[in-house]
Protein backbone atom coordinates (compact mmCIF):
# COMPACT_ATOMS: atom_id res chain seq x y z
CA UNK A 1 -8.90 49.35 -38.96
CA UNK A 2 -4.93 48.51 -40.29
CA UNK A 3 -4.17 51.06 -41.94
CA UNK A 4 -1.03 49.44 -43.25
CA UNK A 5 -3.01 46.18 -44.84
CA UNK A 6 -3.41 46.41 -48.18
CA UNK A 7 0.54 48.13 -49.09
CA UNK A 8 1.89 45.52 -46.50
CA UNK A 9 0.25 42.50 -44.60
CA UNK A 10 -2.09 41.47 -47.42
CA UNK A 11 0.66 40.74 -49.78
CA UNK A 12 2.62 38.35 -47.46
CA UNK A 13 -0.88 37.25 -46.24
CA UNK A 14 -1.77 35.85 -49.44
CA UNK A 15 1.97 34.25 -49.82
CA UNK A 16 1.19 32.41 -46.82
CA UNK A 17 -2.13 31.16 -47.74
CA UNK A 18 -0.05 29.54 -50.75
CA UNK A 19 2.26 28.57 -48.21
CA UNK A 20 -0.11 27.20 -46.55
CA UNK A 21 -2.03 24.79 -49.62
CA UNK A 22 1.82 23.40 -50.15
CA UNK A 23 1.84 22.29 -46.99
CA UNK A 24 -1.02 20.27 -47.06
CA UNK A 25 -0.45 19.01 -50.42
CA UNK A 26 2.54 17.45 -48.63
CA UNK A 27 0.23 16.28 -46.58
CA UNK A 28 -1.21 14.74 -49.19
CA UNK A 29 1.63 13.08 -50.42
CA UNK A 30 2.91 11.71 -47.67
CA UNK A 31 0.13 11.00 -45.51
CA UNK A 32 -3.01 8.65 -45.09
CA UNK A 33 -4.82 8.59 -48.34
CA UNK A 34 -7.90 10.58 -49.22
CA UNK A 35 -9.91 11.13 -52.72
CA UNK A 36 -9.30 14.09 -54.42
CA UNK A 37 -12.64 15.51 -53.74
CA UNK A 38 -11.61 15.68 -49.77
CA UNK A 39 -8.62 17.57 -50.41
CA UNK A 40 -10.15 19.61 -52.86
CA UNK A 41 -12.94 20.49 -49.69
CA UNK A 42 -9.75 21.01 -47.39
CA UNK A 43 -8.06 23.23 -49.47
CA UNK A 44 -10.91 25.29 -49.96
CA UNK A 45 -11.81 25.40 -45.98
CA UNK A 46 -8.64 26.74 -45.50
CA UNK A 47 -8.44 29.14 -47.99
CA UNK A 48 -12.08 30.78 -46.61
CA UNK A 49 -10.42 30.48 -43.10
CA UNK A 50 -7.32 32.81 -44.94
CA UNK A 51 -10.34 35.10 -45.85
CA UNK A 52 -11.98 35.42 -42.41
CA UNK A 53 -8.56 35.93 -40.94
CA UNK A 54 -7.48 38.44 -43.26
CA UNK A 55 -10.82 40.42 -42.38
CA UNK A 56 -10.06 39.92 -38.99
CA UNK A 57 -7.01 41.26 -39.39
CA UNK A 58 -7.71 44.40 -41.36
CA UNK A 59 -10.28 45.26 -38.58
CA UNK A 60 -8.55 44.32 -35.39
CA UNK A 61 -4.50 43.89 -35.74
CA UNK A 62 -2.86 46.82 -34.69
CA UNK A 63 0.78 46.45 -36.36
CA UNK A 64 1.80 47.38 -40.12
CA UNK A 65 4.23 43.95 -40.86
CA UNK A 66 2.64 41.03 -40.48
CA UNK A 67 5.36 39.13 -39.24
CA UNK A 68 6.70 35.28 -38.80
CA UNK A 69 4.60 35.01 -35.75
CA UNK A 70 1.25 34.74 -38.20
CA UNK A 71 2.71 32.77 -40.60
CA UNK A 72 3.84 29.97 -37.96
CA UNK A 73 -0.31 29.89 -36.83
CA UNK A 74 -1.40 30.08 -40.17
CA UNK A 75 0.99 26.66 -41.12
CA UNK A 76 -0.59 25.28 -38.04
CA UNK A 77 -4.24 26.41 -39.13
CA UNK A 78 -2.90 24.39 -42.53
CA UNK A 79 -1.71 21.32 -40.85
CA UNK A 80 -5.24 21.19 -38.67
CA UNK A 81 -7.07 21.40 -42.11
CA UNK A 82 -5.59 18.95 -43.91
CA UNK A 83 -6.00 16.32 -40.69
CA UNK A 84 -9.50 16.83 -42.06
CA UNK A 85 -8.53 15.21 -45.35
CA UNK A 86 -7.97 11.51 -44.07
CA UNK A 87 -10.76 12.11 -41.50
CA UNK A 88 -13.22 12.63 -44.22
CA UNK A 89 -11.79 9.46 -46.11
CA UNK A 90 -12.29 7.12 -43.52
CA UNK A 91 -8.64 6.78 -42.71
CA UNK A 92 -8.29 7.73 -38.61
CA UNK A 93 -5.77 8.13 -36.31
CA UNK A 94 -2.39 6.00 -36.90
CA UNK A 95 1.22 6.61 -37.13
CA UNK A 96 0.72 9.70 -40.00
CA UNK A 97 -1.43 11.46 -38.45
CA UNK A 98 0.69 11.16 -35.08
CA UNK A 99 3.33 12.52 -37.25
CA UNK A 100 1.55 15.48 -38.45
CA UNK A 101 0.07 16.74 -35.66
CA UNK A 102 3.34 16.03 -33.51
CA UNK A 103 4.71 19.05 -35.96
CA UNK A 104 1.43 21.18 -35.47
CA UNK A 105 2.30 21.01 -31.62
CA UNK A 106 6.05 21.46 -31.84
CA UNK A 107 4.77 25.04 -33.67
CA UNK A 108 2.49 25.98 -30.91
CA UNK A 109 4.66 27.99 -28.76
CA UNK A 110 6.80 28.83 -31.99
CA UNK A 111 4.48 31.85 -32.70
CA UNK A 112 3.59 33.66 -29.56
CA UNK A 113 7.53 33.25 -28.88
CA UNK A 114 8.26 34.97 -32.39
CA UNK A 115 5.69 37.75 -31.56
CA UNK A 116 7.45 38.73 -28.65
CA UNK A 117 10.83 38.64 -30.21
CA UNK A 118 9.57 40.77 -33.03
CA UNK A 119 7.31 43.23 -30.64
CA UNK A 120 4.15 42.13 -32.17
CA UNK A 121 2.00 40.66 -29.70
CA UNK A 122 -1.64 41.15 -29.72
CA UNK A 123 -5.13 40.79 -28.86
CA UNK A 124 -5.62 39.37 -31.85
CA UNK A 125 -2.54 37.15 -32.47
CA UNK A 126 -3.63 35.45 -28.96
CA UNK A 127 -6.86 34.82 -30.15
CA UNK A 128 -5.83 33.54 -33.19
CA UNK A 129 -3.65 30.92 -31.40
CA UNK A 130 -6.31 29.75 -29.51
CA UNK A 131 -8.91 29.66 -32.01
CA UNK A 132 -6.44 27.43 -33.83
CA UNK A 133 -5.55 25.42 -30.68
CA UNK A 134 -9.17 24.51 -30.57
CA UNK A 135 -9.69 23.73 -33.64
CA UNK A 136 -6.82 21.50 -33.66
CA UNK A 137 -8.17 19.71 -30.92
CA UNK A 138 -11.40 19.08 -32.14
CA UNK A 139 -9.84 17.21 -35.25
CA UNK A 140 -7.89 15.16 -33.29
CA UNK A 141 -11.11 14.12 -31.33
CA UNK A 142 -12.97 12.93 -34.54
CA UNK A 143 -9.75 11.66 -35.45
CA UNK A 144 -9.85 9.64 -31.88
CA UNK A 145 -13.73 8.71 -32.10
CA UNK A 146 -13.27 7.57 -35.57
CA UNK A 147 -10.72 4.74 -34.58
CA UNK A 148 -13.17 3.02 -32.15
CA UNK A 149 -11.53 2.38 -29.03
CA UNK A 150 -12.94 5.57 -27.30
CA UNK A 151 -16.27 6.16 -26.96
CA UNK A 152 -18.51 10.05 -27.18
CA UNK A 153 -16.68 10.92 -23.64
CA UNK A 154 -13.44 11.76 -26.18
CA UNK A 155 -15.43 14.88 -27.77
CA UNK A 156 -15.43 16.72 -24.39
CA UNK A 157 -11.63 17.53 -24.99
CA UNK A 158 -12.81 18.83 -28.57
CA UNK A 159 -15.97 20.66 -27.92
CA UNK A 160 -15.27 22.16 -24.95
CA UNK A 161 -13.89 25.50 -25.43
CA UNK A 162 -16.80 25.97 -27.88
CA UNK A 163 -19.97 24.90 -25.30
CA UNK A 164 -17.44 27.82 -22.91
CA UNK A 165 -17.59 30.04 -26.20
CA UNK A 166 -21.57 29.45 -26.30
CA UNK A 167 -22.42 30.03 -22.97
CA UNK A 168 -20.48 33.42 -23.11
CA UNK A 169 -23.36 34.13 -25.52
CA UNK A 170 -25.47 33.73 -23.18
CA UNK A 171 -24.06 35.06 -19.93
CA UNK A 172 -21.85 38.01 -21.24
CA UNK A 173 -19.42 37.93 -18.15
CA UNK A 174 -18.17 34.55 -19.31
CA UNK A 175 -16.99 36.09 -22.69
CA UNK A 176 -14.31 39.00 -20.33
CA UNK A 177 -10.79 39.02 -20.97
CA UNK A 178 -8.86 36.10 -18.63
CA UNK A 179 -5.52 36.88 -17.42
CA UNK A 180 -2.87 34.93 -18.41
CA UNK A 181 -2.56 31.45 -16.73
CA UNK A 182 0.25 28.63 -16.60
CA UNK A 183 -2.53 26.18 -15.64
CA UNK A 184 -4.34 27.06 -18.19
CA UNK A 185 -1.81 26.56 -20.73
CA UNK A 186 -0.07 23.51 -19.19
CA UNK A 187 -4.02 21.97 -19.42
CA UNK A 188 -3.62 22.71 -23.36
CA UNK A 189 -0.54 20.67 -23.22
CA UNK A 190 -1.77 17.55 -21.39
CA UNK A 191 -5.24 18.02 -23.78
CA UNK A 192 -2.71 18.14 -26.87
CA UNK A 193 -0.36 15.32 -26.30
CA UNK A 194 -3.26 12.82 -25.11
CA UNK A 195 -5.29 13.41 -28.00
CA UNK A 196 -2.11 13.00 -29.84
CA UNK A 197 -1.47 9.78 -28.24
CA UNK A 198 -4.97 8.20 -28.85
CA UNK A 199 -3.85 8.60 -32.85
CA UNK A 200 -1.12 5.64 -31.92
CA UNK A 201 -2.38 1.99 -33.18
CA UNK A 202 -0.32 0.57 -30.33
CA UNK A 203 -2.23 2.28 -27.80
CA UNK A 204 -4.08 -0.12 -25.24
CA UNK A 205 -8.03 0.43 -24.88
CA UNK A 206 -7.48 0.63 -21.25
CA UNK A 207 -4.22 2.84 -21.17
CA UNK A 208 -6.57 5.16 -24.17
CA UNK A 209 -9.42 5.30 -21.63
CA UNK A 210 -7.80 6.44 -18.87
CA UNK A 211 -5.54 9.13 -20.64
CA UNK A 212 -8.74 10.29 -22.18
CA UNK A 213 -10.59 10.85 -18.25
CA UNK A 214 -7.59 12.12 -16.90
CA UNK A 215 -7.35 15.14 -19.59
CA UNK A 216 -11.25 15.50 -19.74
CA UNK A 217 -10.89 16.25 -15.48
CA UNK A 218 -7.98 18.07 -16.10
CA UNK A 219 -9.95 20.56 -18.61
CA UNK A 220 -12.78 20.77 -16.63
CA UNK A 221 -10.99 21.82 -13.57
CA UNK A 222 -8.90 24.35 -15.73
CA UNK A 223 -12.83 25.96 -17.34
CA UNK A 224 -13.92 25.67 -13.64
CA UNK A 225 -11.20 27.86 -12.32
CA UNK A 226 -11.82 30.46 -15.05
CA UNK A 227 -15.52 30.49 -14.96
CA UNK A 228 -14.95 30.92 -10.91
CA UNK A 229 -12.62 33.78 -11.49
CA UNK A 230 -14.89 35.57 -14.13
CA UNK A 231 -18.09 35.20 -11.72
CA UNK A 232 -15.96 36.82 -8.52
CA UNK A 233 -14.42 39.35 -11.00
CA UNK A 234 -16.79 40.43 -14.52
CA UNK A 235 -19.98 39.45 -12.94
């Protein structure tokens, strides 16, 4: 339990959640457009996702300040959500959601940077990133299976961290700690910038397709080496 949450990190928690709905009522603004009623349901996912993180927070971050390191995954978390908005409309992919979730990747990196700067990295800050690293890339998948020119083979790079998260249910050694990896994180990368490249409207069918296969094998092999390392090592 934080001890320091409620005199200091709730506070600037519940700044950044307001932070966080001007953001994607730039998003709004500026981006594809959506009814009302889906940004009313985005706003509202993202402010219970500011409530399960805050409870998350009081019960596993260990530092009193709650630093710029959050706040950069929390805009991120935003940005993901309101991707949802133009999803929901019927308005995939193209050149503003490119846009968007070029920024949301140009932030990823931002934050675990910052937490080492500021001395406060954590279990739970690194968990956070992922979770929203996930998520991000299973809106960009819907965003890619939406447009058309990929077929069900595109949700692999969207669902697959969750069918790893589900099977850790199941087998217990698959849910241990991993060390940290370069592969794995240069994966992320190649997952990230194909999925945002299958947004582009300029993108050929056949260029899409393979870019899509090539990640998909690149994730795979990047699950396989961790699932081979917890199995030699947690089993």
């Amino acid at each position: 339990m934080n001890a320091g949450f409620g005199s200091g990190i709730a506070p600037r928690l519940v700044a950044t959640a307001a932070s966080g709905l001007a953001l994607i009522h730039a998003m709004r603004i500026l981006g594809p457009e959506a009814a009302a009623s889906d940004w009313l349901i985005v706003w509202g996912l993202f402010l219970l996702a500011c409530l399960m993180v805050a409870q998350l927070m009081r019960q596993h971050y260990p530092h009193l300040r709650m630093g710029a390191c959050n706040f950069v995954t929390l805009m991120r978390l935003a940005l993901t959500c309101g991707l949802l908005a133009p999803l929901l409309a019927g308005n995939a992919g193209g050149y503003g959601i490119t846009g968007f979730a070029l920024f949301a990747l140009a932030l990823d990196g931002v934050d675990g940077w910052l937490a080492r700067r500021s001395g406060l990295v954590s279990g739970f800050g690194a968990r956070f990133d992922i979770e929203v690293d996930a998520a991000f890339a299973l809106v960009l998948s819907l965003h890619a299976l939406s447009i058309g020119s990929i077929g069900p083979e595109i949700l692999l790079l969207g669902f697959m961290r969750y069918a790893f998260v589900a099977a850790g249910l199941l087998l217990p050694w698959l849910a241990a700690p991993l060390p940290f990896s370069h592969r794995r994180r240069l994966v992320c990368i190649v997952q990230m910038v194909v999925l945002i490249a299958l947004q582009l409207p300029v993108l050929p069918e056949e260029f899409a397709l393979l870019l899509t296969w090539l990640a998909v094998f690149a994730l795979l092999w990047s699950f396989g080496a961790d699932i081979l390392w917890l199995r030699r090592e947690c089993r």
